[in-house]
Protein backbone atom coordinates (compact mmCIF):
# COMPACT_ATOMS: atom_id res chain seq x y z
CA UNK A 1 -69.28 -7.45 -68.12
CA UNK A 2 -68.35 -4.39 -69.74
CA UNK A 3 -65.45 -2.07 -68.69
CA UNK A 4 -63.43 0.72 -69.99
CA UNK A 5 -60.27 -0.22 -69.34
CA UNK A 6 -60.28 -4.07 -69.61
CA UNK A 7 -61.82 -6.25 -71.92
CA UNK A 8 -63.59 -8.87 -70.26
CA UNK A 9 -65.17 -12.04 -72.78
CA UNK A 10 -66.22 -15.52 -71.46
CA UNK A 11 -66.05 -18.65 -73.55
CA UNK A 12 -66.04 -22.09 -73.25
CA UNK A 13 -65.47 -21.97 -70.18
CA UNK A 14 -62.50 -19.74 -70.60
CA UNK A 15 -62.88 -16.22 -69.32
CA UNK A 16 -60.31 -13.86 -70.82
CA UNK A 17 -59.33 -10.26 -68.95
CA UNK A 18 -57.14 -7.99 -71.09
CA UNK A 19 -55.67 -4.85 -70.01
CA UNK A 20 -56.73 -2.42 -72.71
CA UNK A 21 -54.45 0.72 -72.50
CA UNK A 22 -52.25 -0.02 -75.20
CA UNK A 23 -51.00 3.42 -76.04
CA UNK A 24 -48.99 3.52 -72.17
CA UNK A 25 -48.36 -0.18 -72.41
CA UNK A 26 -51.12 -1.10 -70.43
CA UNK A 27 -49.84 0.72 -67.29
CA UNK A 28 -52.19 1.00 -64.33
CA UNK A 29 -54.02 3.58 -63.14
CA UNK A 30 -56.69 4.00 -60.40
CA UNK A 31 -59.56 2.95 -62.67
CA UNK A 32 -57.99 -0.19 -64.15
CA UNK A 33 -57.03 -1.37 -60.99
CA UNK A 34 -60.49 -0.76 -59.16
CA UNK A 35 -61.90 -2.71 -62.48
CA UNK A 36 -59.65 -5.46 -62.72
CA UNK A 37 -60.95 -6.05 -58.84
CA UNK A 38 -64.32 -5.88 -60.10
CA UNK A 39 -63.15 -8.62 -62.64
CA UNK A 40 -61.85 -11.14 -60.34
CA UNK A 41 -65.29 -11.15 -58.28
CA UNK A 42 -66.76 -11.73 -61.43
CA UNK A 43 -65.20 -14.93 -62.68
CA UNK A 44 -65.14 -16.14 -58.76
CA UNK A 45 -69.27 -16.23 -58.86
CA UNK A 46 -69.29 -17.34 -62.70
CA UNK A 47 -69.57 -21.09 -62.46
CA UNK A 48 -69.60 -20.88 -66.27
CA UNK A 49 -65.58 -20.10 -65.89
CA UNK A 50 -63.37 -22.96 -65.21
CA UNK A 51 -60.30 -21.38 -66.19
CA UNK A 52 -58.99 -17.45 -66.27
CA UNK A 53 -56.44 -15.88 -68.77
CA UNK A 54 -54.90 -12.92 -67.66
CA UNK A 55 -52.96 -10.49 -70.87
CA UNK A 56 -52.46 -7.29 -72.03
CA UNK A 57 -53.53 -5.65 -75.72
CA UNK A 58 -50.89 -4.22 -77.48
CA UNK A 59 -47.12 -4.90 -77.12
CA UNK A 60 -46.99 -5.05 -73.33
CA UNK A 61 -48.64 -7.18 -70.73
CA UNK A 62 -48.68 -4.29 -68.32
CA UNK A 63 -45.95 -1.53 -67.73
CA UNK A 64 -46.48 -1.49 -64.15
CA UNK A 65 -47.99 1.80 -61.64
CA UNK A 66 -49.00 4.41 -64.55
CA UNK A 67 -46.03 7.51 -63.18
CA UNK A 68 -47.91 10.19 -65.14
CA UNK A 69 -51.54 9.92 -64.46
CA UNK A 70 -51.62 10.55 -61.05
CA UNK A 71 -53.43 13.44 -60.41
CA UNK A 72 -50.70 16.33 -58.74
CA UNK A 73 -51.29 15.60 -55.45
CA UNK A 74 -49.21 14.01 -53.08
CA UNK A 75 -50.24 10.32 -52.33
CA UNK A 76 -49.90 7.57 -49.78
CA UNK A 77 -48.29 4.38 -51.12
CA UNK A 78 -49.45 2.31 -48.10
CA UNK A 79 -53.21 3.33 -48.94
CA UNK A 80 -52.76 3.20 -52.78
CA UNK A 81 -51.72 -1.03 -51.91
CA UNK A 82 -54.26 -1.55 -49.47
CA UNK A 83 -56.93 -0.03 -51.76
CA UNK A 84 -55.88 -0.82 -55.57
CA UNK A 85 -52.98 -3.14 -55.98
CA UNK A 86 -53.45 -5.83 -52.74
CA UNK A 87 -56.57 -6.65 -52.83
CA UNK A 88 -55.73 -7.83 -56.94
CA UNK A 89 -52.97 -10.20 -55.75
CA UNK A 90 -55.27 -11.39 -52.78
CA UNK A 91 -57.91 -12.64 -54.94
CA UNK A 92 -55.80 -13.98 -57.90
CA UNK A 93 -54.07 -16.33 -55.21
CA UNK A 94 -57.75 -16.99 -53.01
CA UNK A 95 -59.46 -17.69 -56.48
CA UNK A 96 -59.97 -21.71 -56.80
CA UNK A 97 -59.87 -21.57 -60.48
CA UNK A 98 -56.01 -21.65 -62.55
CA UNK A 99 -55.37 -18.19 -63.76
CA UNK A 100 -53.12 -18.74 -66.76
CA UNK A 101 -50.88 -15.52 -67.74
CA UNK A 102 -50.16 -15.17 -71.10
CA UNK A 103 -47.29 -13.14 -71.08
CA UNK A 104 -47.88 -11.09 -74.57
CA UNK A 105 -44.39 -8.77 -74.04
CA UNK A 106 -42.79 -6.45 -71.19
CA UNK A 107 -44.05 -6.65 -67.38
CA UNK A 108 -42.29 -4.57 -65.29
CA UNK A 109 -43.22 -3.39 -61.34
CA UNK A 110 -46.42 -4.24 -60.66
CA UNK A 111 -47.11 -5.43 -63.97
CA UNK A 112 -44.49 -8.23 -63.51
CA UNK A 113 -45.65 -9.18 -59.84
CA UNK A 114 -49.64 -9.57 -61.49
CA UNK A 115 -47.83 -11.84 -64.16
CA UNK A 116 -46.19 -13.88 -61.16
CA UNK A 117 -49.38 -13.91 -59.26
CA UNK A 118 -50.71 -16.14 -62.15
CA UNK A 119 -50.56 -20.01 -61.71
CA UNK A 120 -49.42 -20.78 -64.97
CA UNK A 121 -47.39 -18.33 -66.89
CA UNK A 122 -46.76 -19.06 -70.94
CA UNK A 123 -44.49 -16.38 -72.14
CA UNK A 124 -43.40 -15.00 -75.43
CA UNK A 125 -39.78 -14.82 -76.80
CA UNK A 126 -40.12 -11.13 -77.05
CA UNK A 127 -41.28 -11.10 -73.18
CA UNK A 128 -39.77 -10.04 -70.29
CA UNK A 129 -39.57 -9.53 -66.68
CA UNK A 130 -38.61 -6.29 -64.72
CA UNK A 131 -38.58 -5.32 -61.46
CA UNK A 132 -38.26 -1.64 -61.91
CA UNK A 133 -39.13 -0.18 -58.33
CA UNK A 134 -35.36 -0.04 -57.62
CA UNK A 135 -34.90 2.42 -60.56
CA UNK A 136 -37.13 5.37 -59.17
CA UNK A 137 -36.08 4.66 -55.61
CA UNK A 138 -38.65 2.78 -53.71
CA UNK A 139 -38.98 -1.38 -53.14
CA UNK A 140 -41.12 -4.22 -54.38
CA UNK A 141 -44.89 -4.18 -54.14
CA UNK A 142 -47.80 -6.42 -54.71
CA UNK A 143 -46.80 -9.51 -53.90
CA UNK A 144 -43.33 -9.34 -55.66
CA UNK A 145 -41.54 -10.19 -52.82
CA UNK A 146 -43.07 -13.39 -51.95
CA UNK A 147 -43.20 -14.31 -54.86
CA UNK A 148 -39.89 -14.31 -56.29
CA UNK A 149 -37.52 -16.20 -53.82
CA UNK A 150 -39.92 -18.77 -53.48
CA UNK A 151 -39.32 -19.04 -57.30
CA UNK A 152 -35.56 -18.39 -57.63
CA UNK A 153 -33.91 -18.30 -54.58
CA UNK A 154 -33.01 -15.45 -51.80
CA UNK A 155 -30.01 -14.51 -53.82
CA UNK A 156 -31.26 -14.11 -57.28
CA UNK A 157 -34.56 -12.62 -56.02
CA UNK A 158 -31.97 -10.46 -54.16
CA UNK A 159 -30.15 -9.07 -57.33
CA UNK A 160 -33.44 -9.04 -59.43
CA UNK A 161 -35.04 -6.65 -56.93
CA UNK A 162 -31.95 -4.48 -56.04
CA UNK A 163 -30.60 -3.78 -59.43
CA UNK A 164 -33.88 -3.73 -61.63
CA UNK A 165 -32.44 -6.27 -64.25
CA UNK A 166 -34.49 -7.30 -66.91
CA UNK A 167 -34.97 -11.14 -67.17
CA UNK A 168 -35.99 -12.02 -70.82
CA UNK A 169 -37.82 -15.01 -71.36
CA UNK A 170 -35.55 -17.74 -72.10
CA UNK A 171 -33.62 -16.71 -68.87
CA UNK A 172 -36.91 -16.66 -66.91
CA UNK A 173 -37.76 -19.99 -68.12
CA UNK A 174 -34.42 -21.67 -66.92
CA UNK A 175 -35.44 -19.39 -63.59
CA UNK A 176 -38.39 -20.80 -63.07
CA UNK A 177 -40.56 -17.65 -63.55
CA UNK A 178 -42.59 -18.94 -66.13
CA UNK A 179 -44.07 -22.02 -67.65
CA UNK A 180 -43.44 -22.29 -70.97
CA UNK A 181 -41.47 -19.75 -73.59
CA UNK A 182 -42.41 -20.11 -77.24
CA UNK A 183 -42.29 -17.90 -80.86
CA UNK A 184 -44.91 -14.91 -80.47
CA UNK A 185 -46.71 -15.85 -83.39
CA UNK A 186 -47.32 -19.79 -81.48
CA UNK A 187 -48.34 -18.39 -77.84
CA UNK A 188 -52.27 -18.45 -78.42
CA UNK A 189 -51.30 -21.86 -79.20
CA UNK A 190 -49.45 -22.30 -76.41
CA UNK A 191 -51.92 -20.90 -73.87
CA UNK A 192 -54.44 -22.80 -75.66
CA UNK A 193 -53.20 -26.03 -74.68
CA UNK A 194 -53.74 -24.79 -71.22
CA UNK A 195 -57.43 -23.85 -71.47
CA UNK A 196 -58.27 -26.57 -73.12
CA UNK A 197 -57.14 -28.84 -70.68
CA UNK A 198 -58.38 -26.68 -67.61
CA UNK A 199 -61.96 -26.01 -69.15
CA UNK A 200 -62.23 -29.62 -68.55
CA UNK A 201 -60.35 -30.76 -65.54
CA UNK A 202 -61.98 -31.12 -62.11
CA UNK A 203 -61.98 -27.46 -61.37
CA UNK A 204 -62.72 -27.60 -57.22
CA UNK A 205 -59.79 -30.27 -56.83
CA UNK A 206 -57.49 -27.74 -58.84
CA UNK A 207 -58.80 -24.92 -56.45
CA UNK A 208 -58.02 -26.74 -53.47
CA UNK A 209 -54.33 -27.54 -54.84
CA UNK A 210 -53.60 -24.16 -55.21
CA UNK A 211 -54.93 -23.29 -51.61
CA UNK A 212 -52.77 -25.90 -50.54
CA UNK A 213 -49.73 -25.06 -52.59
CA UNK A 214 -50.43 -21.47 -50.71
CA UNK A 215 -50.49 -22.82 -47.28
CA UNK A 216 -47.21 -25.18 -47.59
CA UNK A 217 -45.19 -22.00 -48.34
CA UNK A 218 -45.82 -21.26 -44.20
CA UNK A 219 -46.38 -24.65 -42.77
CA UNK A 220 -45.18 -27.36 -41.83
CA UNK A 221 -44.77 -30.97 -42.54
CA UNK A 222 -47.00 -32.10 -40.29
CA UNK A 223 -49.49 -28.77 -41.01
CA UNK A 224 -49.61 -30.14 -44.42
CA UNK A 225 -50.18 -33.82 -43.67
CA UNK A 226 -53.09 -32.58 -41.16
CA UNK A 227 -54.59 -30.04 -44.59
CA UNK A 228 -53.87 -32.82 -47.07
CA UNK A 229 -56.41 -34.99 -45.02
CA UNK A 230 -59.10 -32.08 -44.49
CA UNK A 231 -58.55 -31.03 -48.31
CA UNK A 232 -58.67 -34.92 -49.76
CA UNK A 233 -61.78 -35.26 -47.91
CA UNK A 234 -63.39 -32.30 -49.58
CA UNK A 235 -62.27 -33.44 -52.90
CA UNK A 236 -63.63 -36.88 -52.30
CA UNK A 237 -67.29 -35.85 -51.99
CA UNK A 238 -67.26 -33.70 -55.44
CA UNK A 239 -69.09 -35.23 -58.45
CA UNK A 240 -65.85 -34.70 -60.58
CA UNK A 241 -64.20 -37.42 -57.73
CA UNK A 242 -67.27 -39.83 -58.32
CA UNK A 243 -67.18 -39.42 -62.14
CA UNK A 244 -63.49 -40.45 -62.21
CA UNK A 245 -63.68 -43.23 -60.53
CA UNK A 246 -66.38 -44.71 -62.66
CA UNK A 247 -64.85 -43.77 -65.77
CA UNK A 248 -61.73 -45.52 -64.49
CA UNK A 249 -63.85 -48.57 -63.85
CA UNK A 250 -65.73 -48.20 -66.89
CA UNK A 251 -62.18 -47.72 -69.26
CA UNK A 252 -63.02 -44.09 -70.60
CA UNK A 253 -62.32 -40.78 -70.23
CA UNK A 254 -63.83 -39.07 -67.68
CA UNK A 255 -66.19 -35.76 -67.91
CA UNK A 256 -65.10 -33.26 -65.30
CA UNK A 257 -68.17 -30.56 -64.72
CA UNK A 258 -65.95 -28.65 -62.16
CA UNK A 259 -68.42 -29.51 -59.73
């Protein structure tokens, strides 16, 4: 697919979206945000793409709401979510393939709640984390605040979000906002690791952990030991669950189609 704002590329199984407005550090504006929706259909119906990286070109991952390309006129925030920036989050987290983030430098607003959206998130040293909404007045959006005191706590998430503070990567690592931390010249490395091993894992099992993962956040105990039944008896009657068990019997390595 071809857009103007993102660059979209597909291989080996790995598709790759990059926001491509380097020169306002990737910042979003109503067109990159209608196409990065347009983006996530795409790799949902591609059963060519087993795995998703999600970046930015330039220095940035993604600066957050773009402040000075709005257009003059007055807006509604509650329509601008509804229309642009929740149905993103929605689909990252209903999408049953890994979305790794490979977090290239700053991601502040809702820059930094995309990145946190991500399953996996391999960061740079130079990278950080920024919830800026505080600093212009107005609160956490797109998913930021579910997100982050399931990941740190009420009390951190608390401070994060009321005073704006930038987390840098090391600190985010011993957080638990991100995966992995490592030199910017190693993270294609880094995130390569990842793809490699997703592009050939048993892509609908790894779907239906992350719905469950989702659902446990709101359920309970015995909710999830009802799901984990339902969802195990999906995943036993995929051909990745039958190849596994024969190359278990047969003492190799098994090859995971996704399917």
């Amino acid at each position: 697919m071809e857009f103007k704002f993102i660059n979209y590329a597909v291989k080996d199984g790995v598709a790759t979206l990059t926001l491509n407005r380097p020169d306002v550090y990737n910042a979003l504006n109503d067109e990159i945000t209608f196409e990065l929706q347009d983006a996530w259909k795409a790799v949902a119906k591609d059963d060519a793409v087993r795995v998703v990286v999600l970046t930015g070109e330039g220095k940035a991952f993604c600066s957050g709401q773009d402040l000075k390309g709005g257009t003059g006129t007055k807006r509604s925030f509650m329509d601008s979510l509804h229309k642009r920036y929740n149905p993103i989050v929605r689909a990252m987290r209903h999408l049953p393939k890994p979305i790794v983030c490979r977090l290239n430098g700053v991601a502040a607003g809702a820059g930094c709640s995309l990145a946190l959206a991500c399953d996996v998130i391999v960061a740079s040293e130079e990278a950080t984390l920024i919830e800026v909404f505080i600093n212009i007045g107005l609160v956490p959006d797109s998913g930021s605040s579910y997100f982050l005191p399931r990941l740190t706590g009420m009390a951190k998430a608390f401070e994060l979000c009321s005073m704006g503070s930038r987390v840098k990567a090391a600190e985010a690592l011993q957080l638990g906002l991100v995966n992995k931390v490592v030199p910017a010249a190693e993270l294609d490395a880094a995130v390569k690791q990842y793809t490699d091993y997703y592009a050939q894992a048993p892509t609908r099992a790894i779907g239906i952990i992350k719905r469950m993962l989702n659902k446990s956040t709101t359920a309970s105990l015995d909710d999830m030991l009802e799901y984990e039944a339902y969802c195990q008896e999906i995943a036993g009657s995929t051909h990745d669950y039958r190849e596994g068990v024969q190359a278990f019997l047969e003492k190799r390595k098994p090859v995971f189609t996704g399917k």
